[in-house]
C-alpha atoms as a PDB file:
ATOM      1  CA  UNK A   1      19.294  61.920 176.722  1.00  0.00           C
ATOM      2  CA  UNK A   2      20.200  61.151 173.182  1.00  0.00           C
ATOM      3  CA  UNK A   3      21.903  64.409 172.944  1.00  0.00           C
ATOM      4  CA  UNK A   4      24.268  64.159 176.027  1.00  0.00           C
ATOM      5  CA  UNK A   5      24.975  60.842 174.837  1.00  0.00           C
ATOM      6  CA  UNK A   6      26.041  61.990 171.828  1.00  0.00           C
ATOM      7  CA  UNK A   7      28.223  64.445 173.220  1.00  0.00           C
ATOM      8  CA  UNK A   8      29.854  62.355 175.559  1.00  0.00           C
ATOM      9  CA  UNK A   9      30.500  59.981 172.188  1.00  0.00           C
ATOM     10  CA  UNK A  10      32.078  62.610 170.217  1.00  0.00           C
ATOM     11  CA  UNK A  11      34.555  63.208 173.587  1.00  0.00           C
ATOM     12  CA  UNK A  12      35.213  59.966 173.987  1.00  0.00           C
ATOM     13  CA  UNK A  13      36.644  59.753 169.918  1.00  0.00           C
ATOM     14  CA  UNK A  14      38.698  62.872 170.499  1.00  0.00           C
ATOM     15  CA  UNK A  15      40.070  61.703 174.057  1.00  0.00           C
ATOM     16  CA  UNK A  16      40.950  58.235 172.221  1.00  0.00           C
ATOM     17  CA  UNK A  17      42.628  60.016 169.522  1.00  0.00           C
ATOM     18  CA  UNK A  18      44.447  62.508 171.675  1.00  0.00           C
ATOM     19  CA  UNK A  19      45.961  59.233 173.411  1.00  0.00           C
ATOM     20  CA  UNK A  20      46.291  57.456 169.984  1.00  0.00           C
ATOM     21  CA  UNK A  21      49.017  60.337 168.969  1.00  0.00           C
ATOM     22  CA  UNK A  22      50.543  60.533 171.911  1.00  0.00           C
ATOM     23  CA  UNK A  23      51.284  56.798 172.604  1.00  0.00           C
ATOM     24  CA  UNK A  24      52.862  56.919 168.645  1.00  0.00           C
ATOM     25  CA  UNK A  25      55.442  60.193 169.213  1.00  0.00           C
ATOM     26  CA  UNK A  26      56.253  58.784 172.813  1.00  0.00           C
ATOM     27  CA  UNK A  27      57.100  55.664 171.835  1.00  0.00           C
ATOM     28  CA  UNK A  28      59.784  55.912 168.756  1.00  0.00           C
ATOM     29  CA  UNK A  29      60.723  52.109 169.186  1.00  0.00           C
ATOM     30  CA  UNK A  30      57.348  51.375 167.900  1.00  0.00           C
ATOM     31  CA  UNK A  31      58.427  52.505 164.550  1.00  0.00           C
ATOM     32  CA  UNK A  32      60.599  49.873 162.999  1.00  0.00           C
ATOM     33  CA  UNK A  33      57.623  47.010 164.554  1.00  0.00           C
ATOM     34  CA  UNK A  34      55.251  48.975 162.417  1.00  0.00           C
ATOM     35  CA  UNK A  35      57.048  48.756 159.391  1.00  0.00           C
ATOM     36  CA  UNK A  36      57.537  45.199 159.863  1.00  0.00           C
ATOM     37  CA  UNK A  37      53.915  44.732 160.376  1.00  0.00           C
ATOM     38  CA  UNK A  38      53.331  45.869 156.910  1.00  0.00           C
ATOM     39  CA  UNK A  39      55.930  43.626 155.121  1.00  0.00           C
ATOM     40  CA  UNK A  40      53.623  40.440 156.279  1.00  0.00           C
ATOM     41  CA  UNK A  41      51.479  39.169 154.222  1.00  0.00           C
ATOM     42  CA  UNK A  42      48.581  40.076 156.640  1.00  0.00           C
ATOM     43  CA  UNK A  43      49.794  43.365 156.923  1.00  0.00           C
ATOM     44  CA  UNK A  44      46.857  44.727 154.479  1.00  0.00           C
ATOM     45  CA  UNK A  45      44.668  43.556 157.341  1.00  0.00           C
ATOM     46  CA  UNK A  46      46.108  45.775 159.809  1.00  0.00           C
ATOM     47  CA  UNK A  47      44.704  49.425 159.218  1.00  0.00           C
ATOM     48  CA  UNK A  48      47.216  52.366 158.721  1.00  0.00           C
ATOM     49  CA  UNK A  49      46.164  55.152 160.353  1.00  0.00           C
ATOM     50  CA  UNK A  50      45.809  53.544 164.009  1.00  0.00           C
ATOM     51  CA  UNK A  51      44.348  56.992 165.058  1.00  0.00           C
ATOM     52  CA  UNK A  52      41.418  56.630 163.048  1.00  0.00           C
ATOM     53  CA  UNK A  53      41.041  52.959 164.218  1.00  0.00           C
ATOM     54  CA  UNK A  54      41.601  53.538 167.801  1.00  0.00           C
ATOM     55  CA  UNK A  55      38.810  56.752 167.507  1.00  0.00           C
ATOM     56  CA  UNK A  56      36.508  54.007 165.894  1.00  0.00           C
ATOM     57  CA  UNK A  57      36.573  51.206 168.491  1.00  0.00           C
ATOM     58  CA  UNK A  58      36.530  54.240 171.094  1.00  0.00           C
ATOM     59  CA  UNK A  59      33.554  55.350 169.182  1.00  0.00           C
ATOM     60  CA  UNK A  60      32.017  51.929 169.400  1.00  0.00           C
ATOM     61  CA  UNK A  61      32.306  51.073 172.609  1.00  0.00           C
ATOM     62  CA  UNK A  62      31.112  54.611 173.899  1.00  0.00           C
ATOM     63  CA  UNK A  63      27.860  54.130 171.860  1.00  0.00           C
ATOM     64  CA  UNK A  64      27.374  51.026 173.224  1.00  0.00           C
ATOM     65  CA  UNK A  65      27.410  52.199 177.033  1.00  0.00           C
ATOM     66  CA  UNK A  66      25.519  54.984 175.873  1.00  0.00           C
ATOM     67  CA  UNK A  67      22.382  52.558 174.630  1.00  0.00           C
ATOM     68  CA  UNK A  68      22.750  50.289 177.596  1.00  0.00           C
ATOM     69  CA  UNK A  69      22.788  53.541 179.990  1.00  0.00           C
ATOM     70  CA  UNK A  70      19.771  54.834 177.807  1.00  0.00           C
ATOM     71  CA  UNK A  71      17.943  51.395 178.499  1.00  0.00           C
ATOM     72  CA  UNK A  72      19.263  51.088 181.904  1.00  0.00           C
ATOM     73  CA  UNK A  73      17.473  54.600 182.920  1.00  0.00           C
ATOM     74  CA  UNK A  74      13.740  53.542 180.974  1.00  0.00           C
ATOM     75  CA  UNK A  75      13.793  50.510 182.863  1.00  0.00           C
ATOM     76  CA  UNK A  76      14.751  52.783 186.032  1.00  0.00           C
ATOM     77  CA  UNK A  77      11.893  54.899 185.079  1.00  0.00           C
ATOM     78  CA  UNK A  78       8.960  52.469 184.521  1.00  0.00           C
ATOM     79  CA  UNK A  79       9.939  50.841 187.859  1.00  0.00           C
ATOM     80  CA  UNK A  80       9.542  54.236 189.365  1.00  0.00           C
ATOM     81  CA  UNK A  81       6.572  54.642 187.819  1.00  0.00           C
ATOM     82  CA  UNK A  82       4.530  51.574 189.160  1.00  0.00           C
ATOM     83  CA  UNK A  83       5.959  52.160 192.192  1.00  0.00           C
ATOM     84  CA  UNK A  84       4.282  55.560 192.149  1.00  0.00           C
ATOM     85  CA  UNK A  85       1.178  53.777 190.750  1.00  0.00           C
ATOM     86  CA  UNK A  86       1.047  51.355 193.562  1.00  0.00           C
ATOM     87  CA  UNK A  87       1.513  53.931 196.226  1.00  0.00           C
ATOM     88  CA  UNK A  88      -1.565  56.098 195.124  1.00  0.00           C
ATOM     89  CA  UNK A  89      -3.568  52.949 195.040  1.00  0.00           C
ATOM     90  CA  UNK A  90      -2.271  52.040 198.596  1.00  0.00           C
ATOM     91  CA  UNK A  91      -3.527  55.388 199.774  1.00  0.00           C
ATOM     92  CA  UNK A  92      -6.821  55.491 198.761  1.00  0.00           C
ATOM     93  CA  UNK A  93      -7.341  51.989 200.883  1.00  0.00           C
ATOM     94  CA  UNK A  94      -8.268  51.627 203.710  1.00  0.00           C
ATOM     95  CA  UNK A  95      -5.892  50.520 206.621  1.00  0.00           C
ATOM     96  CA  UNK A  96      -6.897  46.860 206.779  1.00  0.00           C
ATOM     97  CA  UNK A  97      -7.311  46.790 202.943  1.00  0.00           C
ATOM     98  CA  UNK A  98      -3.242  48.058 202.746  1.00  0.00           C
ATOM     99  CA  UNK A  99      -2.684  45.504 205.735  1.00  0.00           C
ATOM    100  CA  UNK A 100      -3.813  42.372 204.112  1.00  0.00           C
ATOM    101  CA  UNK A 101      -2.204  43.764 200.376  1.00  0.00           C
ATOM    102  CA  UNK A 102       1.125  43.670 202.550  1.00  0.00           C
ATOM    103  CA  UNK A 103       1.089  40.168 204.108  1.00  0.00           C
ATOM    104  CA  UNK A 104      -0.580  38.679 201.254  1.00  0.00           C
ATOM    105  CA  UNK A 105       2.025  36.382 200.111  1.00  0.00           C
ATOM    106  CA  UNK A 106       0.131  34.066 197.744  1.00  0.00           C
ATOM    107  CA  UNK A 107      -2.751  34.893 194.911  1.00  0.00           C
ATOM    108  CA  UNK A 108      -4.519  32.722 192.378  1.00  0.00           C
ATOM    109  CA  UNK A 109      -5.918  34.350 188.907  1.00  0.00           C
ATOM    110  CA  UNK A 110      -5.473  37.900 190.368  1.00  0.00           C
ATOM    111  CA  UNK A 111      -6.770  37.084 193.613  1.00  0.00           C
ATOM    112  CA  UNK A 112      -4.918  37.922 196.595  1.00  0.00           C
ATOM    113  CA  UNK A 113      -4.879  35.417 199.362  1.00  0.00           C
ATOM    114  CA  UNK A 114      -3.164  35.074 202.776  1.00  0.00           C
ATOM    115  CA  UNK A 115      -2.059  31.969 204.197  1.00  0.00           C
ATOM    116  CA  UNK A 116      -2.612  30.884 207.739  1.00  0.00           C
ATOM    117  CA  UNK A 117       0.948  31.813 208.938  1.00  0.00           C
ATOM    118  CA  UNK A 118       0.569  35.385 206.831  1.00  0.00           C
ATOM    119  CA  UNK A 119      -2.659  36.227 209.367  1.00  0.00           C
ATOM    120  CA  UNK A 120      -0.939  35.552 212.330  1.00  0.00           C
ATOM    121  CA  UNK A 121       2.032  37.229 211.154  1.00  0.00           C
ATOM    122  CA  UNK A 122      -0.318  40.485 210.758  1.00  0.00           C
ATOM    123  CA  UNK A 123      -1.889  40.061 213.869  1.00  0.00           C
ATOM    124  CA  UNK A 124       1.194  40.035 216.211  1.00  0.00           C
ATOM    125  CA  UNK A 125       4.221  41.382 213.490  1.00  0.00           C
ATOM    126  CA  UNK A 126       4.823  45.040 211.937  1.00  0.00           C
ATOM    127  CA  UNK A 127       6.474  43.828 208.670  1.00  0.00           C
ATOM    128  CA  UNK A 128       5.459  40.541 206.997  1.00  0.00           C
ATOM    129  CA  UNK A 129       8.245  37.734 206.079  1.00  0.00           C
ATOM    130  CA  UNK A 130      10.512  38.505 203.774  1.00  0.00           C
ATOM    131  CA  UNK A 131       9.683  37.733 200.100  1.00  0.00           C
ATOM    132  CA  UNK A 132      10.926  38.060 196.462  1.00  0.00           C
ATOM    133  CA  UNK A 133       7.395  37.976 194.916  1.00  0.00           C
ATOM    134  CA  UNK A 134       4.248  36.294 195.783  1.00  0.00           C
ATOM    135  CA  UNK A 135       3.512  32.651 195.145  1.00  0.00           C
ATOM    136  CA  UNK A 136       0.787  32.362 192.072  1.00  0.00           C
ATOM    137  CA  UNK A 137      -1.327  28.845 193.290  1.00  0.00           C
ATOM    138  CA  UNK A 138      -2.273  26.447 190.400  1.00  0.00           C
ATOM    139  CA  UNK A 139      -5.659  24.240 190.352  1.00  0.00           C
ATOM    140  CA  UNK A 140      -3.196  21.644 191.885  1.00  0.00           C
ATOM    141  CA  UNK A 141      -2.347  23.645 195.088  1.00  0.00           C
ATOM    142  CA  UNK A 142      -5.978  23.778 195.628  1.00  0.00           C
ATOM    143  CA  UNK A 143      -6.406  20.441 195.793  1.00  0.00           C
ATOM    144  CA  UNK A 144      -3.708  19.693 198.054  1.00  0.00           C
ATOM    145  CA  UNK A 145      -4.826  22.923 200.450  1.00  0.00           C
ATOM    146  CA  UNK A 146      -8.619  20.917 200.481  1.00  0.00           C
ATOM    147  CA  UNK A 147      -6.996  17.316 201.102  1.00  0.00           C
ATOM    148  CA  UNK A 148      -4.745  19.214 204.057  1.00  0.00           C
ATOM    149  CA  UNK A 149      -7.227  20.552 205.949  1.00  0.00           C
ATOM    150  CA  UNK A 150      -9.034  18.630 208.473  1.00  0.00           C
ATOM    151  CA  UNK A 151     -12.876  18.558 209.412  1.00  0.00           C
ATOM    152  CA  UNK A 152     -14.260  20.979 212.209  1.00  0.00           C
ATOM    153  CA  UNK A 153     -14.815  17.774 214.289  1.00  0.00           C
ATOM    154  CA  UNK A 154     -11.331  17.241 214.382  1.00  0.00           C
ATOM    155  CA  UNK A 155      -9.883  20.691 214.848  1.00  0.00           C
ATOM    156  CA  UNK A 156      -8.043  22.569 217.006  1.00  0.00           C
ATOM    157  CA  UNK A 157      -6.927  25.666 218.478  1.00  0.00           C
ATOM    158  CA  UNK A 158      -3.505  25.140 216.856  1.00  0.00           C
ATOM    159  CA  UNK A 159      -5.417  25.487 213.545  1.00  0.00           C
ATOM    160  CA  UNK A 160      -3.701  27.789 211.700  1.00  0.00           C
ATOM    161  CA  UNK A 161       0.013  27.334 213.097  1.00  0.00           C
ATOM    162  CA  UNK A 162      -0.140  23.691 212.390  1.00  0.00           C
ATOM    163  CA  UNK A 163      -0.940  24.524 208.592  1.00  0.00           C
ATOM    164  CA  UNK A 164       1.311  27.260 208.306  1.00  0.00           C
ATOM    165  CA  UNK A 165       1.655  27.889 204.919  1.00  0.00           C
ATOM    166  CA  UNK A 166      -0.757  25.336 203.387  1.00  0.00           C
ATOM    167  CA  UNK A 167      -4.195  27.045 203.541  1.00  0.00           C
ATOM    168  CA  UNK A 168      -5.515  30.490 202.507  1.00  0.00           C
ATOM    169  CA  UNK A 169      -7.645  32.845 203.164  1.00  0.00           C
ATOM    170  CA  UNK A 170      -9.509  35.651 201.494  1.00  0.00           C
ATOM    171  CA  UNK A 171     -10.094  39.777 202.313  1.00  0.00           C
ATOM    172  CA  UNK A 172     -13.134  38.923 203.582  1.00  0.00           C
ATOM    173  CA  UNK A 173     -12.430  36.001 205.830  1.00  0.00           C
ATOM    174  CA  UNK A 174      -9.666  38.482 207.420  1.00  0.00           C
ATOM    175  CA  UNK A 175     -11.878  41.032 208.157  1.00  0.00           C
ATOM    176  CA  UNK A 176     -14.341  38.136 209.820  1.00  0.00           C
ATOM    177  CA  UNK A 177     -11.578  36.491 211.568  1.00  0.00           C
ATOM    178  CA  UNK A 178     -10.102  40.198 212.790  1.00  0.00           C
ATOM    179  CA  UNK A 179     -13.698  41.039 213.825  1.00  0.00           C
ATOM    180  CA  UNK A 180     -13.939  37.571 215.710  1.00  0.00           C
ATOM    181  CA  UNK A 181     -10.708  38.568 217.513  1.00  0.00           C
ATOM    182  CA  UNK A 182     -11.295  42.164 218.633  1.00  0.00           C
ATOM    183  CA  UNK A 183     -15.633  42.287 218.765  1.00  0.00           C
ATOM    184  CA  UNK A 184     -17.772  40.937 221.198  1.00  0.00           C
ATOM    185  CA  UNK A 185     -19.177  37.501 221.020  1.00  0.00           C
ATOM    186  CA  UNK A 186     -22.528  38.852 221.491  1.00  0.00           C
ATOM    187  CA  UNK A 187     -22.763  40.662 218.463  1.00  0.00           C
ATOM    188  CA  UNK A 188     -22.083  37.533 216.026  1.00  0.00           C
ATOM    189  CA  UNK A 189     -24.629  35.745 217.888  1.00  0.00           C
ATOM    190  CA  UNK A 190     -27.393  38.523 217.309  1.00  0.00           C
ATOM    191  CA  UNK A 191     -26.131  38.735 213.474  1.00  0.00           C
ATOM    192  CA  UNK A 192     -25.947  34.852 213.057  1.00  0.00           C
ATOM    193  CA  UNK A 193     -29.206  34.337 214.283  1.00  0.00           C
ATOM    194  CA  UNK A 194     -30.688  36.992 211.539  1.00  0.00           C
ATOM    195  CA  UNK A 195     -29.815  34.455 208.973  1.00  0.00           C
ATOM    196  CA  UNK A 196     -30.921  30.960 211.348  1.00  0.00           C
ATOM    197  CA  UNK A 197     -34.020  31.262 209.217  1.00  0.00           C
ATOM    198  CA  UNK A 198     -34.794  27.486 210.485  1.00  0.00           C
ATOM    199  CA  UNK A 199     -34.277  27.868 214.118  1.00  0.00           C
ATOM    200  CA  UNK A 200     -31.560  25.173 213.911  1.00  0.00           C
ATOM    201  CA  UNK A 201     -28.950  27.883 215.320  1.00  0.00           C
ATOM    202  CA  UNK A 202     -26.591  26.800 212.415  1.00  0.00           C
ATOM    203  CA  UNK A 203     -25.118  29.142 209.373  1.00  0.00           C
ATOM    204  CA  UNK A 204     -25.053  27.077 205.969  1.00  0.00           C
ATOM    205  CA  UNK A 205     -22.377  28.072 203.639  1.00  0.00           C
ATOM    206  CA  UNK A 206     -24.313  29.883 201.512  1.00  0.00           C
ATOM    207  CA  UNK A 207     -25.529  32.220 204.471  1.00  0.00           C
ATOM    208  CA  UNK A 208     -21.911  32.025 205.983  1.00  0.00           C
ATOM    209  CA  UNK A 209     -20.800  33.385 202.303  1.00  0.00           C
ATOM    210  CA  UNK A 210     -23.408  35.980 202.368  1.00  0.00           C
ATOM    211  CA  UNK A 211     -22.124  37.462 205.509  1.00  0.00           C
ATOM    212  CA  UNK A 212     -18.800  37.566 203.836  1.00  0.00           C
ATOM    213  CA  UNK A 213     -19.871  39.455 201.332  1.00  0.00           C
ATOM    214  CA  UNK A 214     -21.532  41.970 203.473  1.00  0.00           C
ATOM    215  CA  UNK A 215     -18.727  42.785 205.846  1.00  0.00           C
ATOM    216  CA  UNK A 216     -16.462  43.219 202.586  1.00  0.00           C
ATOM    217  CA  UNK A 217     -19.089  45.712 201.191  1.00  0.00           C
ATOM    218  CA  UNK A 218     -19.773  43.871 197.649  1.00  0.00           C
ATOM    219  CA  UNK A 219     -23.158  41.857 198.210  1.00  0.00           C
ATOM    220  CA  UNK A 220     -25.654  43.808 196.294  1.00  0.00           C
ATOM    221  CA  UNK A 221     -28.873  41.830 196.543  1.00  0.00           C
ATOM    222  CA  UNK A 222     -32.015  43.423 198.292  1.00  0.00           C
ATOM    223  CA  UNK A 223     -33.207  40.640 200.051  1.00  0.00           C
ATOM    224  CA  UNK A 224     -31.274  41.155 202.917  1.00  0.00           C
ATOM    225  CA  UNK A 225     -32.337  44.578 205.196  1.00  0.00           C
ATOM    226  CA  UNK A 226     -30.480  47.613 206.157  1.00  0.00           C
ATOM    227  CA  UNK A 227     -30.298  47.094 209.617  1.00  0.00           C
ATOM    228  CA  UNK A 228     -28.854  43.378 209.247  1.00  0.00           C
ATOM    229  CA  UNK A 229     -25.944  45.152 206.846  1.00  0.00           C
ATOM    230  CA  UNK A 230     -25.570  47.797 209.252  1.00  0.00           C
ATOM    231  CA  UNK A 231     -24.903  45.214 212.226  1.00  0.00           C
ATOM    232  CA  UNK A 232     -22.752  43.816 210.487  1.00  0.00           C
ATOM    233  CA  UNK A 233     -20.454  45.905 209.310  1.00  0.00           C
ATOM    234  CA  UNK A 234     -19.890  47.609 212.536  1.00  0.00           C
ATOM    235  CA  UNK A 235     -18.772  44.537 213.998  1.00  0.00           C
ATOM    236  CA  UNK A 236     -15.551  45.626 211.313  1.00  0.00           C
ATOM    237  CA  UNK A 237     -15.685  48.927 211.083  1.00  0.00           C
ATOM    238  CA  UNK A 238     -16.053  52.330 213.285  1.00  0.00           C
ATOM    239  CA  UNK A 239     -19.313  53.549 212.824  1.00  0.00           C
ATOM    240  CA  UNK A 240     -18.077  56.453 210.404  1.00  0.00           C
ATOM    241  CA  UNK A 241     -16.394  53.885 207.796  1.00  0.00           C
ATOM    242  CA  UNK A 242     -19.474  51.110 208.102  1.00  0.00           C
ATOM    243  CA  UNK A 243     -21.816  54.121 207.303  1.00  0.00           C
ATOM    244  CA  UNK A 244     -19.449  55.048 204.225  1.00  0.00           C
ATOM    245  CA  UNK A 245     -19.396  51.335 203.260  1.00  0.00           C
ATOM    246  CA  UNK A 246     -22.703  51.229 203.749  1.00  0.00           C
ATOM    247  CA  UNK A 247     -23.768  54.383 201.497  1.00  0.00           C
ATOM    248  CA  UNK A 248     -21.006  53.579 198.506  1.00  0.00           C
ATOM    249  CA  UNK A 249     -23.082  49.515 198.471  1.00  0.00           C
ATOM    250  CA  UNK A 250     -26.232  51.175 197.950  1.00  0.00           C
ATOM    251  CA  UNK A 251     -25.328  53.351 194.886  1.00  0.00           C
ATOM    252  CA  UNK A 252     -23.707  50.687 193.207  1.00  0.00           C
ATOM    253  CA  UNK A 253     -27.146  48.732 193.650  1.00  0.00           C
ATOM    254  CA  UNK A 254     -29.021  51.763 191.907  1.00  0.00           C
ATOM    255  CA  UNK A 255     -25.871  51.567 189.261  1.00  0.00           C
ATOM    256  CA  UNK A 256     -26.455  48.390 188.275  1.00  0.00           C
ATOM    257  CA  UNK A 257     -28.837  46.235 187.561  1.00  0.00           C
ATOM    258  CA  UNK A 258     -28.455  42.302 189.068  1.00  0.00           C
ATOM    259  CA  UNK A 259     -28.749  39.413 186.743  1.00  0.00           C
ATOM    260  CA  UNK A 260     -29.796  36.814 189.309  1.00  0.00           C
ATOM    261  CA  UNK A 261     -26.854  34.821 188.892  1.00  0.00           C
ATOM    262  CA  UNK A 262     -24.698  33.811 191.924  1.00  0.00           C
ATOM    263  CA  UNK A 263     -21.811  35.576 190.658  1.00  0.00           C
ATOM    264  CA  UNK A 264     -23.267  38.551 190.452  1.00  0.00           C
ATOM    265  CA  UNK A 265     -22.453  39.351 193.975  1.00  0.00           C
ATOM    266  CA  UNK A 266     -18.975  39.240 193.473  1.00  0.00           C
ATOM    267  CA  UNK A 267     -16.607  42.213 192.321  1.00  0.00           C
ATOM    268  CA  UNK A 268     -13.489  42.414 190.355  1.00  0.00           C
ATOM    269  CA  UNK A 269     -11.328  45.150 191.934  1.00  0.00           C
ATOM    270  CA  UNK A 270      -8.180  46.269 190.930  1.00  0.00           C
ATOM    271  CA  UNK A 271      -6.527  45.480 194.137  1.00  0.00           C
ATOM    272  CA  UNK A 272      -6.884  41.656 193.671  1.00  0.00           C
ATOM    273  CA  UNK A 273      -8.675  41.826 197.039  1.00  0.00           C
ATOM    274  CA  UNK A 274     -11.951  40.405 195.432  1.00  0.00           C
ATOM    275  CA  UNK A 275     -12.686  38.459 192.509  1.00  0.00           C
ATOM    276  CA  UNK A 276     -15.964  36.929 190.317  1.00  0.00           C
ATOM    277  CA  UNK A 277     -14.426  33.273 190.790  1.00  0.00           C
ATOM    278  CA  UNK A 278     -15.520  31.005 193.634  1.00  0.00           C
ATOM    279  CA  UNK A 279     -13.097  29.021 195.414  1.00  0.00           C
ATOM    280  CA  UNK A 280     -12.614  26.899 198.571  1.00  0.00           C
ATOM    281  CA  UNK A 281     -10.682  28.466 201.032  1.00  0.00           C
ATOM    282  CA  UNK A 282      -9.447  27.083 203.979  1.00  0.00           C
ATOM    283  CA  UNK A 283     -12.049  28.449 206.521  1.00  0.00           C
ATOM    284  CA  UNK A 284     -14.713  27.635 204.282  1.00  0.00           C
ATOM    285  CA  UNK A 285     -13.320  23.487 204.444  1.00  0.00           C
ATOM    286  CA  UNK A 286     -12.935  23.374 207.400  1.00  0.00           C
ATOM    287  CA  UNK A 287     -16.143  24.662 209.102  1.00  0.00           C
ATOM    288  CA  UNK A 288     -18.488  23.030 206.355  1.00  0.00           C
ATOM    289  CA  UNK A 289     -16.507  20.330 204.950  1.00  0.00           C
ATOM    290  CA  UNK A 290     -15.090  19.628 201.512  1.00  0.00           C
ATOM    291  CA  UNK A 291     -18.594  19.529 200.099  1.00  0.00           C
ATOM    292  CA  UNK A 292     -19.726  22.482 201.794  1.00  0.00           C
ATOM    293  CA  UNK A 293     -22.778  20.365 203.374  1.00  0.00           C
ATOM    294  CA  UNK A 294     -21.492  19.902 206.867  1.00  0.00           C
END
């Protein structure tokens, strides 16, 4: 690159100069103003040899497109090359993991999150809305998402288009709510029940989050069985991909060692899809309340 440019420098100073000489012997009348322009006192300012001066600024200017082409092309480049990056990354997901990167249209420290209107766009639309960039949430936001959203006593089944864009929700509450949409009823009541470990046929938040965790394939603790996992994951998955999911959580338990904290269940992935912070989300709210005791 730096060699082409500086060929295409050293043509542009001969082309200027060709033109230089050629504007001076085709235009004789110029000679007398010339002269003239020397006899004033600012006439030292005025260079003699307008060839050479004409070939300079040429020169000058030509260098300068030349840099901003130069830059113009590495920024071209590195653009191309995240885009390449990306792509790669999108192909070794799977299809509901590209889905939800797609229609994501807000995130919070890395985090990707979907809003209310970004699920039902995915549900019943090809393409998600048009969108410059993706909206990064602030502490604030959260607090106005939790003071939005109303109780499960006073819900309804216009939920999520009443609250269009002022909610989210996380990978793994798509994957629930997809599963809730498509699966039998049945099979949430059999895997709901494994976790009703006081008969009160209610799911606390902690037990609600747990499931989470398992049908996203990140909750690593041995105190819940293999055939509760396995149930649970094919109410997502075909029975090839749960068994995958299934096979990839268990080697990351003999991996790693767990701490006994509560965060150790969570994952930081490189998709944003999953992170090690907690947060409310808008399902969470609104089935268990903005304490998480209801």
């Amino acid at each position: 690159d730096i060699f082409h440019c500086a060929v295409i420098v050293f043509w542009r100073m001969s082309t200027f100069g060709k033109i230089a000489n050629r504007v001076l012997n085709l235009a004789p009348n110029l000679r007398p103003l010339q002269r003239n322009l020397h006899r004033l006192p600012s006439a030292k300012s005025v260079p003699k040899n307008y060839t050479k001066y004409l070939v300079f600024v040429g020169g000058g200017l030509t260098a300068l497109i030349c840099t901003n082409y130069l830059k113009s092309e590495r920024l071209n480049a590195a653009f191309r090359m995240r885009k390449t990056e990306e792509e790669n990354m999108l192909k070794k997901l799977t299809s509901r993991e590209r889905r939800f990167i797609k229609f994501a249209s807000v995130e919070y420290r890395g985090q990707l999150y979907m809003t209310p209107q970004d699920f039902l766009d995915s549900v019943v639309e090809q393409e998600p809305r048009p969108r410059l960039k993706r909206r990064v949430l602030v502490d604030q936001d959260l607090q106005l998402i939790k003071d939005n959203t109303p109780p499960l006593k006073k819900g309804t089944k216009m939920l999520f288009r009443t609250l269009r864009d002022r909610g989210i929700v996380s990978y793994t509450e798509y994957l629930f709510l997809l599963s809730v949409l498509t699966k039998p009823i049945s099979g949430f009541r059999i895997a709901f029940n494994m976790f009703d470990t006081d008969g009160n046929h209610r799911v606390e938040k902690d037990e609600f989050l747990v499931i989470l965790r398992i049908l996203g394939g990140t909750f690593k603790q041995h105190k819940v069985d293999e055939e509760t996992r396995k149930l649970l994951l094919s109410l997502i998955w075909d029975r090839e991909t749960a068994e995958a999911i299934f096979i990839k959580t268990l080697k990351k338990q003999k991996q790693q060692e767990t701490k006994g904290t509560e965060d150790d269940d969570y994952i930081d992935d490189d998709e944003g899809l999953q992170r090690k912070h907690r947060i409310d989300t808008t399902l969470q709210i609104h089935l268990f309340g903005k304490k998480g005791n209801q």
